[in-house]
N, C-alpha and C. Protein backbone atom coordinates (compact mmCIF):
# COMPACT_ATOMS: atom_id res chain seq x y z
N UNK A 1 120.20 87.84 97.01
CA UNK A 1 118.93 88.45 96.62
C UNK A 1 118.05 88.59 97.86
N UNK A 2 116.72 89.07 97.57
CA UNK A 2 116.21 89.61 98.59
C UNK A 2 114.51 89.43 97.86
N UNK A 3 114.13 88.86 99.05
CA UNK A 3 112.48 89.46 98.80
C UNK A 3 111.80 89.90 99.78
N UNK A 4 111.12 90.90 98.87
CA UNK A 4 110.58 92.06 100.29
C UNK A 4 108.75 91.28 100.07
N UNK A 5 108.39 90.91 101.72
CA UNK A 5 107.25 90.19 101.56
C UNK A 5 106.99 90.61 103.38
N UNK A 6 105.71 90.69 103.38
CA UNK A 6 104.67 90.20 104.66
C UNK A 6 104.53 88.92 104.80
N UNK A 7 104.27 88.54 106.02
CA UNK A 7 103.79 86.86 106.65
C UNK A 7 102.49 86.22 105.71
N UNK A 8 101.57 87.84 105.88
CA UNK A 8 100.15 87.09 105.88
C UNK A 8 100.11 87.41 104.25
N UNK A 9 101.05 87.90 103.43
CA UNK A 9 100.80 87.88 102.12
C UNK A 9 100.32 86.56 101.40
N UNK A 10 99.34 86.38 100.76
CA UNK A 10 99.16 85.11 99.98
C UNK A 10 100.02 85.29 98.88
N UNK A 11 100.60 86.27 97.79
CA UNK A 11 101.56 86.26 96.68
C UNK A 11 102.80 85.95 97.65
N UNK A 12 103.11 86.45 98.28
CA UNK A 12 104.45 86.27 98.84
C UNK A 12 104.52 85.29 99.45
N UNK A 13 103.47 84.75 99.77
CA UNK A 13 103.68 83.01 100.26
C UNK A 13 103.58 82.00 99.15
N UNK A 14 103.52 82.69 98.29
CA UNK A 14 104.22 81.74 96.80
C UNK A 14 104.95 81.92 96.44
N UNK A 15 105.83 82.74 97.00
CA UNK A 15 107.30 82.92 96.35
C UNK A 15 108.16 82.42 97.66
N UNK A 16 107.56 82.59 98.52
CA UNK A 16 108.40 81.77 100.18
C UNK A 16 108.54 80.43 99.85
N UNK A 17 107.43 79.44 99.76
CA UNK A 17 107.10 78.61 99.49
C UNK A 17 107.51 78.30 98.89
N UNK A 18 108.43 78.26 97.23
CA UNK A 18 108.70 77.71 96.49
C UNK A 18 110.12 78.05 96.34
N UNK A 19 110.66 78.80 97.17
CA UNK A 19 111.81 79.34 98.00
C UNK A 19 112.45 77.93 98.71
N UNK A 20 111.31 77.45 99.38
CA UNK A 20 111.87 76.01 100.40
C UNK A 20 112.01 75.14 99.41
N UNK A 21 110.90 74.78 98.30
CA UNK A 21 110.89 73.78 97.88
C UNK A 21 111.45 73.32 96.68
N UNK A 22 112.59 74.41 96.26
CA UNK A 22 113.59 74.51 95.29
C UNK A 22 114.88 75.18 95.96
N UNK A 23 114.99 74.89 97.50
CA UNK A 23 116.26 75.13 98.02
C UNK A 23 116.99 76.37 97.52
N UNK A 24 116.27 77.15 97.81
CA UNK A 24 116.87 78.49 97.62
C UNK A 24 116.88 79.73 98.79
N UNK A 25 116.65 78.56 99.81
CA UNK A 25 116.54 79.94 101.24
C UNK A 25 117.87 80.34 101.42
N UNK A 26 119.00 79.76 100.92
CA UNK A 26 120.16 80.30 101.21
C UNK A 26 121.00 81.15 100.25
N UNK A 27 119.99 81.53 99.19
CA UNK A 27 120.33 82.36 97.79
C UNK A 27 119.60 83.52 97.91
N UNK A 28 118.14 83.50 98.51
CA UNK A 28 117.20 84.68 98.69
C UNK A 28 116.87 85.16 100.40
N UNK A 29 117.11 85.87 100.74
CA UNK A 29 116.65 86.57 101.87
C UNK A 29 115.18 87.06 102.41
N UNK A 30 114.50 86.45 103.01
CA UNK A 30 113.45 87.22 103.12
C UNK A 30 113.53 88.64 103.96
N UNK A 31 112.68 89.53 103.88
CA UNK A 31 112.74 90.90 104.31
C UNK A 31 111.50 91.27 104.46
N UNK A 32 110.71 90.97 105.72
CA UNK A 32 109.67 91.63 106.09
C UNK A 32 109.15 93.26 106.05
N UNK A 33 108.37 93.35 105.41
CA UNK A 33 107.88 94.88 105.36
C UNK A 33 106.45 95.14 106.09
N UNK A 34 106.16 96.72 106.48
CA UNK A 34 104.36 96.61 106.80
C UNK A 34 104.20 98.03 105.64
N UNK A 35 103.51 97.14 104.52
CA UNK A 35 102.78 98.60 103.59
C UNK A 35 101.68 98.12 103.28
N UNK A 36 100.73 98.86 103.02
CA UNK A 36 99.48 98.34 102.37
C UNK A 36 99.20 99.73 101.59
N UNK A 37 97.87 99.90 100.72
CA UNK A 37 97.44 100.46 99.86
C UNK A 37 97.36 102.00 99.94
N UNK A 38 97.35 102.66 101.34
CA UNK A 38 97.19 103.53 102.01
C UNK A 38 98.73 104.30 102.71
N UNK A 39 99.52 103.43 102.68
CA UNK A 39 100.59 103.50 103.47
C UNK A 39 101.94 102.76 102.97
N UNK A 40 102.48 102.90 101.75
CA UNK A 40 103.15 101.81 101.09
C UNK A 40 104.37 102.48 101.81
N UNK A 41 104.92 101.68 102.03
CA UNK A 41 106.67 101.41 102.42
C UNK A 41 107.04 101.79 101.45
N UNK A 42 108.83 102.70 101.81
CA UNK A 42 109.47 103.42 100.48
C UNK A 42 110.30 102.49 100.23
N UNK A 43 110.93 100.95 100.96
CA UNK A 43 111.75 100.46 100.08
C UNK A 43 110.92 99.85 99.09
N UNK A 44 109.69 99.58 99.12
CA UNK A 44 108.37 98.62 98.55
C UNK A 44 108.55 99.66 97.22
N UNK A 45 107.93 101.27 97.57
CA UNK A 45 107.58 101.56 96.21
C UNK A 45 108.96 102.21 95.49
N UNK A 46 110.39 101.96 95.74
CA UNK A 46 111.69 101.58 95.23
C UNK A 46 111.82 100.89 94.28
N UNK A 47 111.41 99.43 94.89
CA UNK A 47 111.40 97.74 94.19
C UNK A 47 109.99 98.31 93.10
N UNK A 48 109.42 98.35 93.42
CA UNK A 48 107.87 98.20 92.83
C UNK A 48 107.52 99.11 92.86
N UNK A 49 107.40 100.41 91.77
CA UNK A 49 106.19 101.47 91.73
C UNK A 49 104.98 101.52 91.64
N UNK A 50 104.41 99.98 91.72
CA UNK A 50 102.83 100.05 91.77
C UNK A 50 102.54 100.17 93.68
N UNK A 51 103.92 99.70 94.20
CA UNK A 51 103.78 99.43 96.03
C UNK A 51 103.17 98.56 96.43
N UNK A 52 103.21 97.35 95.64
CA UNK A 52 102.89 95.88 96.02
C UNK A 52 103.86 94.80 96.22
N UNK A 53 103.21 93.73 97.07
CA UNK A 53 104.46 93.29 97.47
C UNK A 53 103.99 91.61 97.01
N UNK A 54 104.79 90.66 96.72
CA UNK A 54 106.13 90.95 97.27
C UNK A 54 106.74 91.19 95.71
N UNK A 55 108.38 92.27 95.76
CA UNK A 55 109.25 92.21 95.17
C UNK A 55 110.42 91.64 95.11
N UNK A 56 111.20 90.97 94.40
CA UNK A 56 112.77 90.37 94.27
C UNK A 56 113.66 91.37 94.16
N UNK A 57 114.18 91.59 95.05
CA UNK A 57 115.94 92.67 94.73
C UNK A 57 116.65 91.37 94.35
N UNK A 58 117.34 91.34 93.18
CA UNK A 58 118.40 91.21 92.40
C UNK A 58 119.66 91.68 92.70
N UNK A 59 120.62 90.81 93.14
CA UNK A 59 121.65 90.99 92.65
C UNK A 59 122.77 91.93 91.71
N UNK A 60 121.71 91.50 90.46
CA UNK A 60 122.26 92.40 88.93
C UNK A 60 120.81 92.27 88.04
N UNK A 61 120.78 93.91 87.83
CA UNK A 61 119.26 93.93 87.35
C UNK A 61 118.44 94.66 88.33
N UNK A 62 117.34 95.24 87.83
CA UNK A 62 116.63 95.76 88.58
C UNK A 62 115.66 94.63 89.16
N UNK A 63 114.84 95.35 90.56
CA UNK A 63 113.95 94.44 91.13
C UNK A 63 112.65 94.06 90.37
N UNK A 64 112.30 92.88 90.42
CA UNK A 64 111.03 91.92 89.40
C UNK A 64 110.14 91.91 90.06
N UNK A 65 108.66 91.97 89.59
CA UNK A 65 107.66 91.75 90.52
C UNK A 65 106.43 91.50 89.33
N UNK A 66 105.08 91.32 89.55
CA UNK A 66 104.72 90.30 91.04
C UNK A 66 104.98 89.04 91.65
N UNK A 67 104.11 88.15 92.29
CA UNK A 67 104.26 87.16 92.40
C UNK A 67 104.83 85.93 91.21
N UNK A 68 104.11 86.29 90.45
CA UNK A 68 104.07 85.04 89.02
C UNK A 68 105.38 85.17 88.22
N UNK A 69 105.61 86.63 88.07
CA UNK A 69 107.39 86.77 87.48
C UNK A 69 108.04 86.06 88.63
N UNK A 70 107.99 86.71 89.49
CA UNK A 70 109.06 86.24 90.70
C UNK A 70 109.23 84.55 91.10
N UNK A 71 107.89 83.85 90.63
CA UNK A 71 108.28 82.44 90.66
C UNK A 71 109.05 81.90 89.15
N UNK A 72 108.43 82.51 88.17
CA UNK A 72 109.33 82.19 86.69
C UNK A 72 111.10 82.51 86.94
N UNK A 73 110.81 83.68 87.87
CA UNK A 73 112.43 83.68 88.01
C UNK A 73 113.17 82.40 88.86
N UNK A 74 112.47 82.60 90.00
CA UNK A 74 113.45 81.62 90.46
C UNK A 74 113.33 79.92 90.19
N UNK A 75 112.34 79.92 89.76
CA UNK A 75 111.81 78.66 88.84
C UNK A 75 113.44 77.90 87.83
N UNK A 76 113.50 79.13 86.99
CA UNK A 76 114.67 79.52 85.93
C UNK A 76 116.60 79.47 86.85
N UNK A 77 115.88 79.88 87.86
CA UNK A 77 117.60 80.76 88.79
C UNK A 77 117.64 78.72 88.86
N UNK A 78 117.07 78.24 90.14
CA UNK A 78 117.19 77.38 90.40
C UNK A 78 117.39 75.69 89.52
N UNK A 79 117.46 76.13 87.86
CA UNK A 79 116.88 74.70 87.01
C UNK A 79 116.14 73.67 87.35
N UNK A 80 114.75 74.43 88.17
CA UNK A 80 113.80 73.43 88.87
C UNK A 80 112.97 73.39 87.32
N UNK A 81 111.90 72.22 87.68
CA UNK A 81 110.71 72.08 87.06
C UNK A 81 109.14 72.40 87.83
N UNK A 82 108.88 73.35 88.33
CA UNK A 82 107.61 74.26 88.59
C UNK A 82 106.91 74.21 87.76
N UNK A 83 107.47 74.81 87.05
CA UNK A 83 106.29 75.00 85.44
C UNK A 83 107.08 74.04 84.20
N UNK A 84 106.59 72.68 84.38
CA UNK A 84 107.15 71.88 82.94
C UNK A 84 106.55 72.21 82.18
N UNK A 85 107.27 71.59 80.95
CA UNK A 85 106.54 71.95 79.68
C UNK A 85 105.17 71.13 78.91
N UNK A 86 105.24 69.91 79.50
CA UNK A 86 104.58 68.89 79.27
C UNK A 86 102.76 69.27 79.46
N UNK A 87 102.77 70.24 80.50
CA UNK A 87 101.24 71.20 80.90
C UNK A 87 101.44 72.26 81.86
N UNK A 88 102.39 72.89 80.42
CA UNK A 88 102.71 74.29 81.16
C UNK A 88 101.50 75.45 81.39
N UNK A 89 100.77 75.37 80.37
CA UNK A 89 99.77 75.67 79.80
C UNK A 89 98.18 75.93 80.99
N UNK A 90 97.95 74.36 81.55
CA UNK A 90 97.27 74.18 82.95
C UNK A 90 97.54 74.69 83.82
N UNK A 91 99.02 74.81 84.41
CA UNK A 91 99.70 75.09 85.57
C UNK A 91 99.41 76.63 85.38
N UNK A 92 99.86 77.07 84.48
CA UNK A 92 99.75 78.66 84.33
C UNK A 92 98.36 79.36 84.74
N UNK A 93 96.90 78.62 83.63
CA UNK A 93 96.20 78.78 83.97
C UNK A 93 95.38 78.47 85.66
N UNK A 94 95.60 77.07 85.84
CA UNK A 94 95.56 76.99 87.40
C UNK A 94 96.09 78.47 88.68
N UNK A 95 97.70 78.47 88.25
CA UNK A 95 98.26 79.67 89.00
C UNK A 95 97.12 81.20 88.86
N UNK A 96 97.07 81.21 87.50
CA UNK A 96 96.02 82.18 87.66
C UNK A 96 94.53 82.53 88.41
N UNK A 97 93.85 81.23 88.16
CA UNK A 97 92.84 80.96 88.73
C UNK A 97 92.90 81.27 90.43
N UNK A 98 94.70 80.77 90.93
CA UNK A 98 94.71 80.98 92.18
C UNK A 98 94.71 82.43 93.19
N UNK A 99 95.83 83.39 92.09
CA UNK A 99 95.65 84.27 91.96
C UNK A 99 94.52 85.27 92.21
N UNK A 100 93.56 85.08 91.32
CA UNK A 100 92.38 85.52 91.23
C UNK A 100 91.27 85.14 92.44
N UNK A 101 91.67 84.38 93.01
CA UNK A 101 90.77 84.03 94.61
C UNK A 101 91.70 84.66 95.49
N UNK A 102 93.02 84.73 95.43
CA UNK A 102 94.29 85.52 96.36
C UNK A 102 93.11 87.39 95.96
N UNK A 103 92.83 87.63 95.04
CA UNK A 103 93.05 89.61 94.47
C UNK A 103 91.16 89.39 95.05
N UNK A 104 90.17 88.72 94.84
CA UNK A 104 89.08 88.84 95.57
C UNK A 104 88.86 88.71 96.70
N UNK A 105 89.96 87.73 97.71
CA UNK A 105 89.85 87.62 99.43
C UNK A 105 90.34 88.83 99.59
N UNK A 106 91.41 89.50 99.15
CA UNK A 106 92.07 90.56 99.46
C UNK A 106 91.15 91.36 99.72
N UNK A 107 90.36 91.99 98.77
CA UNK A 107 89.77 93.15 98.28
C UNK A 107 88.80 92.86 99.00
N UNK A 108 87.61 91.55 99.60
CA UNK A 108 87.42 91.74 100.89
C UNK A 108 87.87 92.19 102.27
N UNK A 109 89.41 92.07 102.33
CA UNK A 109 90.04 92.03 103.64
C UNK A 109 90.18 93.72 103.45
N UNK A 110 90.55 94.45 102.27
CA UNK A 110 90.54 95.51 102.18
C UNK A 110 89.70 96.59 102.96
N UNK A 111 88.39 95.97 102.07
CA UNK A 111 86.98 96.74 102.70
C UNK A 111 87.15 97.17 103.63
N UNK A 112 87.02 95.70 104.51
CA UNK A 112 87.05 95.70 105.45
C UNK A 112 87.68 96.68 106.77
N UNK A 113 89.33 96.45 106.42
CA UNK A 113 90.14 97.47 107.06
C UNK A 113 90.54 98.60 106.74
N UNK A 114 89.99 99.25 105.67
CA UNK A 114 89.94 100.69 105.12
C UNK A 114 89.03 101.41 105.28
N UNK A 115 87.87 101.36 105.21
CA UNK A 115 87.01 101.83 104.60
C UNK A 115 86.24 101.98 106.12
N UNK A 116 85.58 103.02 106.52
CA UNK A 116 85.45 103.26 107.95
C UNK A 116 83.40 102.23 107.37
N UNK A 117 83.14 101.20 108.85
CA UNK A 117 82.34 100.40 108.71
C UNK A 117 81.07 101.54 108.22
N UNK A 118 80.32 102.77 108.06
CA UNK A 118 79.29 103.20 107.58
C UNK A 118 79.39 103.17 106.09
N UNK A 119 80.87 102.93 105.57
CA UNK A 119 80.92 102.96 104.18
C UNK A 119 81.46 101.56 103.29
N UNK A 120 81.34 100.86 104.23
CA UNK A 120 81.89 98.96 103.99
C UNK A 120 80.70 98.90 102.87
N UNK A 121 80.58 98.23 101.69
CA UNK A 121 79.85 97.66 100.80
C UNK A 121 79.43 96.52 101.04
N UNK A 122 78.58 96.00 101.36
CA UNK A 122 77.99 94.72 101.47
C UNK A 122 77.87 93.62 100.11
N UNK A 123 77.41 94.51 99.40
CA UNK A 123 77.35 94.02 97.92
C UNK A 123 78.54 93.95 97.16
N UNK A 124 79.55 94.78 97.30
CA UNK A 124 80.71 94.84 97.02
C UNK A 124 81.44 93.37 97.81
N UNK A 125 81.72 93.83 98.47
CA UNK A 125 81.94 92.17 99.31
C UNK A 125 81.74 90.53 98.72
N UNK A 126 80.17 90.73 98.64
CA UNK A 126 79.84 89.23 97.92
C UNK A 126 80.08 88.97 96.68
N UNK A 127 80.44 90.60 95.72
CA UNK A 127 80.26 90.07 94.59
C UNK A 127 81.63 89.70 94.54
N UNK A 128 83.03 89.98 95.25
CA UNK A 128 83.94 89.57 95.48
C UNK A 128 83.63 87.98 95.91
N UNK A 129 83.19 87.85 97.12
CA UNK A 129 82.97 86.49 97.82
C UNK A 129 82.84 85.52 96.27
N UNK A 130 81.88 86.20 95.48
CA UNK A 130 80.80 85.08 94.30
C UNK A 130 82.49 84.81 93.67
N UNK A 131 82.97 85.46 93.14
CA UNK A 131 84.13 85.28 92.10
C UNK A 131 85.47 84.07 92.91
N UNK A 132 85.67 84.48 93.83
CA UNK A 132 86.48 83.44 94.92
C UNK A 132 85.84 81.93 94.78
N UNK A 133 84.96 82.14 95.25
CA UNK A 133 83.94 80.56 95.55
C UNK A 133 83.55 80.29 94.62
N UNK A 134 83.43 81.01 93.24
CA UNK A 134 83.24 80.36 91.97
C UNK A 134 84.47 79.75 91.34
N UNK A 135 85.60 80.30 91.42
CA UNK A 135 86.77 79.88 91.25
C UNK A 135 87.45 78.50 92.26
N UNK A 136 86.76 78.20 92.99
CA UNK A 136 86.88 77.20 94.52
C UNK A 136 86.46 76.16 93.56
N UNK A 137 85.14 76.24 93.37
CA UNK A 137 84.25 75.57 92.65
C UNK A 137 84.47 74.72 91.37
N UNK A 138 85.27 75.30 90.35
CA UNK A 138 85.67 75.15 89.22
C UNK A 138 86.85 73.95 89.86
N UNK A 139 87.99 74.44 90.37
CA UNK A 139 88.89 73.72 90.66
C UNK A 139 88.41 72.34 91.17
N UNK A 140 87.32 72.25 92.25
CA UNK A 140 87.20 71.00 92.95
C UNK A 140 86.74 69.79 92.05
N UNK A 141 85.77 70.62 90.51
CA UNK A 141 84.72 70.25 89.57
C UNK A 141 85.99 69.94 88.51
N UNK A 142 86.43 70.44 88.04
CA UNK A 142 87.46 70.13 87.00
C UNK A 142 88.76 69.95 87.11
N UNK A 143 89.42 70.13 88.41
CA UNK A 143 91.00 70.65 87.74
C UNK A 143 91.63 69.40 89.12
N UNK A 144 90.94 69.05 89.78
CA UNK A 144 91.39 68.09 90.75
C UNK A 144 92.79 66.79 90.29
N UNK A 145 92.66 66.39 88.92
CA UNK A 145 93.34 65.57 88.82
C UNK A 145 94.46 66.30 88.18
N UNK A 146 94.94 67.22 88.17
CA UNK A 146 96.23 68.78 87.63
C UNK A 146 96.66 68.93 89.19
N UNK A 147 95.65 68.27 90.29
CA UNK A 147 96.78 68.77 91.76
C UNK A 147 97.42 67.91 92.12
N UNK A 148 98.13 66.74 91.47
CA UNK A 148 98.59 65.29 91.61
C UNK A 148 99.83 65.09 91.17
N UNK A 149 100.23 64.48 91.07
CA UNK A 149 101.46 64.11 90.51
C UNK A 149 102.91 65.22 91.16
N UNK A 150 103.84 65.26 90.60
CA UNK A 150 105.36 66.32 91.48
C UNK A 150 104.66 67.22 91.42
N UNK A 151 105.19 68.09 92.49
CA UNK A 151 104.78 69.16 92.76
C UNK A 151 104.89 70.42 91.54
N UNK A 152 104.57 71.09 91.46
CA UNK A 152 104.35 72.50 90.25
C UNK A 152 103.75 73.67 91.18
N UNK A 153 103.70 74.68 90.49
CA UNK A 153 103.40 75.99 90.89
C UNK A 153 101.45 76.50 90.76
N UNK A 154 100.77 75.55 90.37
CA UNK A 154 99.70 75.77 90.35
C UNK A 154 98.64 74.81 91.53
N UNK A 155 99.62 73.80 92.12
CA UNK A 155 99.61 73.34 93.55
C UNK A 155 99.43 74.21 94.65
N UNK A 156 101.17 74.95 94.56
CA UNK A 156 101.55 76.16 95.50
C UNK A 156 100.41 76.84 95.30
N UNK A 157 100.27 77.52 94.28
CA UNK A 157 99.43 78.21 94.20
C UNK A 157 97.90 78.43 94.78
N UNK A 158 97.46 76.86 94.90
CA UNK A 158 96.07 76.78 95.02
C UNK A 158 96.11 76.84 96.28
N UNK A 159 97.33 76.22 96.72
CA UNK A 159 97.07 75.77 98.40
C UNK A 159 97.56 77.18 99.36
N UNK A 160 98.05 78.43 98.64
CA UNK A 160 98.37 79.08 99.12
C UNK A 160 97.08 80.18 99.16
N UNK A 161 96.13 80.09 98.03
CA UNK A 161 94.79 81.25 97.82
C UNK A 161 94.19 80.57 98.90
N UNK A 162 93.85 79.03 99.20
CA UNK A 162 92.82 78.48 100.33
C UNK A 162 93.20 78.47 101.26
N UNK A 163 94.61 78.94 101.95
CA UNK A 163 94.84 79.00 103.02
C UNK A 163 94.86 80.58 102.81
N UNK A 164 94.81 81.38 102.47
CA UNK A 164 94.09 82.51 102.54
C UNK A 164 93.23 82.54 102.87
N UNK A 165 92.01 82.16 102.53
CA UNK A 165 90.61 81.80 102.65
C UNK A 165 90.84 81.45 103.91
N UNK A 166 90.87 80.39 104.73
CA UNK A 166 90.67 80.28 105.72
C UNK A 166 91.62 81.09 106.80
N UNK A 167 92.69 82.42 106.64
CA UNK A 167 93.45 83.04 107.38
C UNK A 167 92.65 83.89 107.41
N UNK A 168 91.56 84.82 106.58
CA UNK A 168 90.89 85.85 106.80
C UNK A 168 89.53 85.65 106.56
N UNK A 169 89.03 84.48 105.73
CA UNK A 169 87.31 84.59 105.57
C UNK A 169 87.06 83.08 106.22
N UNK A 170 87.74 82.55 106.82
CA UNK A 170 87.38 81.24 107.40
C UNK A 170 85.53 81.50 108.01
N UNK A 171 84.94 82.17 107.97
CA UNK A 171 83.88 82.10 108.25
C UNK A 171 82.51 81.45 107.10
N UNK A 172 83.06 81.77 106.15
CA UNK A 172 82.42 81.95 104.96
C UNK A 172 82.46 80.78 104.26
N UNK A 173 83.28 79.77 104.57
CA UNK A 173 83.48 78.34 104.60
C UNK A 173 83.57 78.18 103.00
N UNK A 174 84.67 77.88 102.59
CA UNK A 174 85.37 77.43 101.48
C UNK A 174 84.82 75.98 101.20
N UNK A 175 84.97 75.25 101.95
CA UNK A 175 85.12 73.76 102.15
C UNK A 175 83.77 73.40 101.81
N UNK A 176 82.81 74.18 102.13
CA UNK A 176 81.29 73.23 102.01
C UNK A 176 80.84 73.13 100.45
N UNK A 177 81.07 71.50 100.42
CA UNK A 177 80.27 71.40 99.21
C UNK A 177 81.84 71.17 97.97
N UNK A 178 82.64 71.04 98.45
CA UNK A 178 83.98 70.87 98.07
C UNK A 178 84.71 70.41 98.81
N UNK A 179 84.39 68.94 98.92
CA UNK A 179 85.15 68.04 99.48
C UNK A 179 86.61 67.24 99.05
N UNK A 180 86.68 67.50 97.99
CA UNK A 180 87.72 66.72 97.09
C UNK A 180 89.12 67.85 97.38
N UNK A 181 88.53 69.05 96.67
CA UNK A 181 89.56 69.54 97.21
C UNK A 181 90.24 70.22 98.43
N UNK A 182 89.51 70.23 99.23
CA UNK A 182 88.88 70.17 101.14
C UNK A 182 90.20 69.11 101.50
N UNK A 183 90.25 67.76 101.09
CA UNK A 183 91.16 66.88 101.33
C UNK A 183 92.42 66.78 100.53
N UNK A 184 92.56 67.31 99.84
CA UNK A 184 93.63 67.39 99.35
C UNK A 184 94.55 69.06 100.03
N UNK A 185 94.16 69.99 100.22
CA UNK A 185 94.17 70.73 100.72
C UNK A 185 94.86 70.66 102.19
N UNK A 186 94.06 69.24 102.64
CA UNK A 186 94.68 69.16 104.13
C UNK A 186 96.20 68.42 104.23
N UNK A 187 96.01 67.92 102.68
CA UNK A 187 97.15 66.55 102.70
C UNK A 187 98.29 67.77 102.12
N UNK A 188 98.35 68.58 101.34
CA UNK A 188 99.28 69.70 100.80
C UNK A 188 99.58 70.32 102.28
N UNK A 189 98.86 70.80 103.26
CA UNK A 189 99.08 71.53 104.17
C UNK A 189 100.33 70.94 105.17
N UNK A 190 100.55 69.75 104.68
CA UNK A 190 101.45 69.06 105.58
C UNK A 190 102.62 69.01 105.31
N UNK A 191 103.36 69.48 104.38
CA UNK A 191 104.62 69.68 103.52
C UNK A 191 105.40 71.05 104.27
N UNK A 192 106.08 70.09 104.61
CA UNK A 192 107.17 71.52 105.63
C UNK A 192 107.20 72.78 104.87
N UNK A 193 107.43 73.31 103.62
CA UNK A 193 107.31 74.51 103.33
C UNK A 193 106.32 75.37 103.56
N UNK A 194 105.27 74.36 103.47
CA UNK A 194 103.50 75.27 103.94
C UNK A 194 103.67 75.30 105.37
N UNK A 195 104.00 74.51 106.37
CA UNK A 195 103.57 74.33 107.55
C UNK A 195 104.66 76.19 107.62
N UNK A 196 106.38 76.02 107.59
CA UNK A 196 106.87 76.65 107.81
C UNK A 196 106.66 78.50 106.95
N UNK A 197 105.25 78.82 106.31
CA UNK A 197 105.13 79.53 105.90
C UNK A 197 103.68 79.63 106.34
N UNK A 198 103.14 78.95 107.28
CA UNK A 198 102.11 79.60 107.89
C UNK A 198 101.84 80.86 108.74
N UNK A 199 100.89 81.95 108.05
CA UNK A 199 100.86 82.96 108.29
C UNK A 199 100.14 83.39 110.18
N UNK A 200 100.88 84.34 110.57
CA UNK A 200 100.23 84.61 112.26
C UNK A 200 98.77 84.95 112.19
N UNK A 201 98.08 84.67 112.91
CA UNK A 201 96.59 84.43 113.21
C UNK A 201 97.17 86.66 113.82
């Protein structure tokens, strides 16, 4: 199999990521692509007719996408436990939550590099920024004791949207005022799959 992914992707660094940590780098291939919204790669919009990445080429079967199928799959390929059943329910919602700070940093980083600077939204921006850091917020306030115990996919997940955060809005400071999960964050960052899926500056 094959997954077609970028470095600095935050979805595709949840499917890398959980690639290492269910021993499957020698079942899936990674396959670097450069497409973005403007410019999608034709094996990208092949796999994926929306032209987002990352996608799974399969074996047998057509290619799966987005991120969240693509971890249920190999979740399933591998007979790992990512998503138990015991609080499948949390994890899911967590993953989402992570998600959703991954599709608002983006859509900052977007602006940013699309949109020629006389027509950048300022307001557009923060109200993105507000939804990220409200979602930061929630997690550090409620969901702290769901980032504990074996690892799961709403871990990956979290630690993969905040190291987003700090790969493109590190200015804007995630961390202040969210200390709990600030440290836990640093202690996840140390797990060879994250280190070895850190994205190029």
């Amino acid at each position: 199999m094959k997954l077609l992914m970028s470095p600095a992707s935050p979805f595709a660094r949840k499917c890398r990521v959980l690639l290492r940590e269910a021993d499957l780098m020698d079942t899936v291939a990674e396959v670097t692509v450069s497409t973005s919204p403007t410019a999608t790669d034709h094996g990208v919009a092949a796999a994926n007719p929306l032209g987002k990445i990352p996608a799974l080429l399969r074996d047998h079967g057509p290619a799966i996408y987005d991120s969240r199928v693509i971890t249920r799959f190999l979740n399933h390929h591998a007979g790992a436990n990512f998503y138990p059943d015991t609080r499948l329910w949390e994890v899911l919602t967590l993953e989402a939550t992570a998600d959703g700070i991954m599709e608002a940093a983006l859509a900052i980083t977007y602006e940013v590099r699309i949109r020629p600077q006389d027509k950048q939204m300022d307001v557009w921006m923060d109200a993105q920024w507000a939804k990220a850091i409200r979602a930061v917020g929630a997690i550090d306030q409620r969901w702290m004791s769901h980032l504990t115990g074996p690892i799961d996919m709403a871990q990956i997940g979290v630690a993969c949207a905040l190291s987003y955060l700090d790969l493109r809005h590190d200015a804007r400071g995630w961390r202040s005022g969210h200390d709990a999960l600030a440290a836990w964050h640093a202690t996840f960052m140390t797990r060879p799959a994250m280190q070895d899926t850190t994205a190029p500056t």
